[in-house]
Protein backbone atom coordinates (compact mmCIF):
# COMPACT_ATOMS: atom_id res chain seq x y z
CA UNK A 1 123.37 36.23 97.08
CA UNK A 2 124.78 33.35 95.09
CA UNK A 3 123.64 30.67 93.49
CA UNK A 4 124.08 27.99 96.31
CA UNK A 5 122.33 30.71 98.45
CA UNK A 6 119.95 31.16 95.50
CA UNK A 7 119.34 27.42 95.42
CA UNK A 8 118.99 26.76 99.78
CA UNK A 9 116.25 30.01 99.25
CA UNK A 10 114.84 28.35 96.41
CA UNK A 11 113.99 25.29 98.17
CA UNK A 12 112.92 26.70 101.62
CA UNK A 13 110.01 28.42 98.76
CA UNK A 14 109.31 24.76 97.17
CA UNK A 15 109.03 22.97 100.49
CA UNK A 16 106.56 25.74 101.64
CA UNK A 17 104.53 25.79 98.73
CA UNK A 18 104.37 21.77 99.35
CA UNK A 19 103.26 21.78 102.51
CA UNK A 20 100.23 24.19 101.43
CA UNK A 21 99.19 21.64 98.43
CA UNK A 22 99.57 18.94 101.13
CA UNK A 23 97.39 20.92 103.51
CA UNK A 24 94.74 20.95 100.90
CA UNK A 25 95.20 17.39 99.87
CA UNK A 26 93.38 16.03 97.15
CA UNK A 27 90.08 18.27 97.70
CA UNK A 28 90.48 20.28 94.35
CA UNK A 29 90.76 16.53 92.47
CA UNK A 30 87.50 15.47 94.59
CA UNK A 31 85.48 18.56 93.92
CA UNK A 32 86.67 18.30 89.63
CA UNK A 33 85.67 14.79 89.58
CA UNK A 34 82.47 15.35 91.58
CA UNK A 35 81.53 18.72 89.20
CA UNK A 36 82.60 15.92 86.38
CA UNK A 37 80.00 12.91 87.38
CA UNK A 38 77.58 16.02 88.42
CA UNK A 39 77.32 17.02 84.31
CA UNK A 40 77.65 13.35 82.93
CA UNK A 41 74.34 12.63 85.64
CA UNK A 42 72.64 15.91 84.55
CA UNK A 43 73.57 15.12 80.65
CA UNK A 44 72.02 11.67 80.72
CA UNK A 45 68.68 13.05 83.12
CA UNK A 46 68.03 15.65 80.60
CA UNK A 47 67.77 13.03 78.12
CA UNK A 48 65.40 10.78 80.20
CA UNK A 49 63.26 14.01 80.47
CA UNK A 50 63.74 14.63 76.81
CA UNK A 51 62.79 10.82 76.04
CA UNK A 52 59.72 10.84 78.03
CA UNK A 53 58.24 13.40 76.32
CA UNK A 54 59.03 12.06 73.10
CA UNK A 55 57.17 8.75 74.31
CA UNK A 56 54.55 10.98 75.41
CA UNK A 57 54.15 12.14 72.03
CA UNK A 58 54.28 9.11 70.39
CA UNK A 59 52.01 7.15 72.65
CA UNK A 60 49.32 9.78 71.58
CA UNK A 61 49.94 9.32 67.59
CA UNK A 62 49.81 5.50 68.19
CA UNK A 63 46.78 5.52 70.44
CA UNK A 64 45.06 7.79 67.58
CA UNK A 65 46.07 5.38 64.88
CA UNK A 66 44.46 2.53 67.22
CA UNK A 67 41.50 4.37 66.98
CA UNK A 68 41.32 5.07 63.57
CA UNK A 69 42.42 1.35 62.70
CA UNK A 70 39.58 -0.16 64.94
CA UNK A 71 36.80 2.68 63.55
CA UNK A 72 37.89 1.57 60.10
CA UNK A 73 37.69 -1.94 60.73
CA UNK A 74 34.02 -1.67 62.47
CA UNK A 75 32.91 0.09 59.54
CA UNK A 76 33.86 -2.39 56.75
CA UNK A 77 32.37 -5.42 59.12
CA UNK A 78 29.04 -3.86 58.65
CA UNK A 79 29.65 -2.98 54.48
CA UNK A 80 29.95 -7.04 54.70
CA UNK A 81 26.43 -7.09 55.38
CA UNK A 82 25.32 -5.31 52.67
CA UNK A 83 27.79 -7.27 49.87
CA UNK A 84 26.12 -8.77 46.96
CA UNK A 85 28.88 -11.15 45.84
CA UNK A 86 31.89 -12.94 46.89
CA UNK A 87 34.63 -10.88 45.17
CA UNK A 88 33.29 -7.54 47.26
CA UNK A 89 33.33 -10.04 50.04
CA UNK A 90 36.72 -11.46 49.76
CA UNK A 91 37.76 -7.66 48.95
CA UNK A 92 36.71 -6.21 52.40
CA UNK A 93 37.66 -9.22 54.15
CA UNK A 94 41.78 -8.76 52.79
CA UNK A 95 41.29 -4.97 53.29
CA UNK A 96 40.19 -5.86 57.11
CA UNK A 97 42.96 -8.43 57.43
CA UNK A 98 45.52 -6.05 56.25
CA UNK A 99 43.90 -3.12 58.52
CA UNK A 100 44.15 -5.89 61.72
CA UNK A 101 47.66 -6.61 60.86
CA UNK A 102 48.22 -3.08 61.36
CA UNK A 103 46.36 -2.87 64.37
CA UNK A 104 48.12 -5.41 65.97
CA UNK A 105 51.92 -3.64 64.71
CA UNK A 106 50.53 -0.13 66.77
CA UNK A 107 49.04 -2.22 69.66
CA UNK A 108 52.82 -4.29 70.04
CA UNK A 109 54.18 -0.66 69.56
CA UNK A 110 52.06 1.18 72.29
CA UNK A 111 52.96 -1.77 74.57
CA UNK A 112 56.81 -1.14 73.87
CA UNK A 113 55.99 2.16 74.64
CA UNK A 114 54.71 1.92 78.12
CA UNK A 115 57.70 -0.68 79.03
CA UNK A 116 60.32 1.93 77.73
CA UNK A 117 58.12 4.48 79.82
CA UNK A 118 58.53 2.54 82.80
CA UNK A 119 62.29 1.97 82.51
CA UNK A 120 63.04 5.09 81.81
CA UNK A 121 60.39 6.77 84.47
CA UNK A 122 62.29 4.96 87.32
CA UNK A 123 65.61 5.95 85.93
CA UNK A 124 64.77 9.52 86.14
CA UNK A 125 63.69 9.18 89.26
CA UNK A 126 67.07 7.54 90.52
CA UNK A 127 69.03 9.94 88.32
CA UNK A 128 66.84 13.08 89.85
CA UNK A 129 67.39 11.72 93.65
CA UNK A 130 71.40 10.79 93.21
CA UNK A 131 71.99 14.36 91.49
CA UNK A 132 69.91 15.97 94.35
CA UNK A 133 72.82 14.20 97.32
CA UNK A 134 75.63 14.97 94.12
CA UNK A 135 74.91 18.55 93.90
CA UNK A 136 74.82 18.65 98.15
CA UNK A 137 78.07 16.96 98.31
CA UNK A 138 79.84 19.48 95.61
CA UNK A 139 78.32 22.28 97.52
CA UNK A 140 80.12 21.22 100.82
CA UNK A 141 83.49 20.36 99.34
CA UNK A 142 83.10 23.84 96.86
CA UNK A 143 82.51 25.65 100.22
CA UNK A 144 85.58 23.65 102.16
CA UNK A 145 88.14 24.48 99.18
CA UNK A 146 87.34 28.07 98.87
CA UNK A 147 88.03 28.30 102.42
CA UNK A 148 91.04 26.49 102.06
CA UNK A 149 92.38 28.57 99.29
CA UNK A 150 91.13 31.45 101.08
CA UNK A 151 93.43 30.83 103.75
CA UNK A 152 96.78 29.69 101.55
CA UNK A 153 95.97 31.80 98.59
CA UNK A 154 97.68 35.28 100.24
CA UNK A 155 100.73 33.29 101.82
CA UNK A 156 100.61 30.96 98.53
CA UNK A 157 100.83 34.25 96.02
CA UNK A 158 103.85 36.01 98.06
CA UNK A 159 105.81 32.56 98.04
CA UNK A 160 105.24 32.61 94.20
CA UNK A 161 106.31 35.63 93.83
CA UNK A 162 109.71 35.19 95.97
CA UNK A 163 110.25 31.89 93.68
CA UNK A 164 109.48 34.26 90.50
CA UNK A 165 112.29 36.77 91.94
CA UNK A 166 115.23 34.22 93.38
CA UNK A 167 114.76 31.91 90.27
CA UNK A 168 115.39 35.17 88.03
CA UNK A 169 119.32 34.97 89.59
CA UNK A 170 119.90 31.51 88.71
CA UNK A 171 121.32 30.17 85.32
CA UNK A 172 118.54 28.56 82.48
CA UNK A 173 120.84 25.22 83.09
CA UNK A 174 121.00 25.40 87.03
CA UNK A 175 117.33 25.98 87.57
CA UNK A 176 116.68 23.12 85.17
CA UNK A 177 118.92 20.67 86.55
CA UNK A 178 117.35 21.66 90.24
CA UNK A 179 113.68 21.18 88.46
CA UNK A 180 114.56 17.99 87.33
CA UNK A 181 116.40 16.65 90.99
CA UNK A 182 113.35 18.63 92.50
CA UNK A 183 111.02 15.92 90.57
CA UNK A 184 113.13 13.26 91.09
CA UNK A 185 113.78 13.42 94.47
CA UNK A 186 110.03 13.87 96.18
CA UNK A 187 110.32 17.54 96.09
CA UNK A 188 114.11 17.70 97.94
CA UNK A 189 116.44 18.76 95.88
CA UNK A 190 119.13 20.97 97.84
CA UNK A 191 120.32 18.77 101.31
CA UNK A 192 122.64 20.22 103.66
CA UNK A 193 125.64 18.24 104.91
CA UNK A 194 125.24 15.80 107.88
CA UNK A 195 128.98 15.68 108.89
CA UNK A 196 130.85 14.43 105.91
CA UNK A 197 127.95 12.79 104.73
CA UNK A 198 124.71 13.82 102.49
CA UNK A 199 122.10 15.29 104.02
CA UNK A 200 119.45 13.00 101.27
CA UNK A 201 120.47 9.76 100.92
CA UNK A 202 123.06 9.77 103.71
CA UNK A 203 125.68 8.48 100.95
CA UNK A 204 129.72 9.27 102.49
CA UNK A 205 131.39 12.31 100.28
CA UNK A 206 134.83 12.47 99.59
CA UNK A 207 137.07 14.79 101.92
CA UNK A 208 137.36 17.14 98.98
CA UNK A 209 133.73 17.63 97.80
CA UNK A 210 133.13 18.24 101.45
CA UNK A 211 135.50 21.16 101.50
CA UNK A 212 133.95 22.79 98.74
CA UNK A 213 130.56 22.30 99.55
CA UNK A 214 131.73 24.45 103.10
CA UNK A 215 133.05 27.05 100.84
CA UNK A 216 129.57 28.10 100.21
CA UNK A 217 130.54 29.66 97.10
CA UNK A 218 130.24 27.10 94.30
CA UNK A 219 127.45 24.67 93.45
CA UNK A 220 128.36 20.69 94.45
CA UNK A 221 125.99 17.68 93.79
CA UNK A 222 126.44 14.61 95.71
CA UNK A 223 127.45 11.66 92.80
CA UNK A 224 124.94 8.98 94.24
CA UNK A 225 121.50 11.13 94.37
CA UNK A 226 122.28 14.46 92.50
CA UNK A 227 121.24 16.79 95.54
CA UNK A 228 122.46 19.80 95.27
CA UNK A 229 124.87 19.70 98.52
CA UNK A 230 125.11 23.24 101.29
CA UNK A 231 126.96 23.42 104.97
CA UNK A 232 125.13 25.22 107.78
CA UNK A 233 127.41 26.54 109.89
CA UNK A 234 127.25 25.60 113.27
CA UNK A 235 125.99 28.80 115.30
């Protein structure tokens, strides 16, 4: 075989190998960007779970300070009953000012808390219910690409592997240039001729190049779209 017969196999391969990524379309993309926005959702719900409980946690240390600030305070009201002068007064009075002052800082921080708990509750819940239809949705499309590869993946492999063996009789440069045409060109790189004309962009060849693409034995490129040019002869 040579390497215009090398080239028309090679692209009989390609166009094959296209039409099976076309038959799948763009479920692999889907199903990566759905497994994608599946961990960011289950990164930021662990979180809220992991928040909460924090919350949880602190509610409890500020709800035993509120206690402890209020059991403190009730104590040195009734010590100002048994005062004998003003400076003992005045001294448990700042002492319960300053212990109010913090009561009122826990109390404005146990409120905060139960907003933020709120929030964050209802978030989870959202985050919980739109991962529960995420993770259904991946399931389907998993189960609709592994039976799509299923069903290319033998014809897929043996087309791969008869690219792997006619690329191996084509020149570094040849291959490259048909890579690069193959790229360029929506995936058409080798055209046969339509008359005297190419088969790609339909661009009229000179007499000569015409000839010598009907030799079938070197390689010919038509000047206006860089196909790599072949003749079928008429049966």
């Amino acid at each position: 075989m040579n390497s215009i017969q090398n080239l028309i196999e090679l692209q009989k391969i390609d166009s094959q190998l296209a039409e099976i990524e076309e038959l799948l379309g763009d479920l692999p993309t889907r199903v990566t960007d759905l497994k994608n926005k599946e961990d960011s959702l289950t990164s930021d719900f662990e979180r809220g779970k992991a928040r909460l409980k924090e919350i949880a946690l602190e509610q409890h240390k500020t709800e035993m300070n509120l206690a402890e600030f209020k059991e403190k305070i009730d104590k040195l009201k009734d010590q100002l009953f048994l005062v004998t002068n003003n400076k003992q007064y005045d001294a448990l009075m700042l002492e319960i000012d300053h212990l109010k002052e913090e009561l009122d800082r826990s109390e404005t921080t146990e409120l905060e808390f139960l907003e933020e708990k709120d929030q964050l509750a209802e978030q989870v819940k959202s985050q919980e219910q739109s991962l529960e239809s995420l993770s259904k949705d991946l399931s389907s499309k998993r189960v609709k690409l592994e039976q799509a590869l299923a069903a290319s993946s033998s014809e897929k492999k043996d087309l791969e592997s008869r690219r792997e063996e006619t690329t191996k009789d084509l020149s570094a440069s040849v291959l490259a240039r048909y890579n690069r045409i193959l790229s360029a060109r929506n995936g058409l790189a080798v055209v046969s001729l339509e008359g005297k004309s190419c088969g790609g962009c339909g661009a009229a060849l000179p007499p000569q190049l015409v000839a010598e693409v009907k030799t079938l034995v070197t390689i010919q490129n038509c000047s206006i779209c860089t196909r790599f040019l072949f003749w079928e002869k008429p049966e």
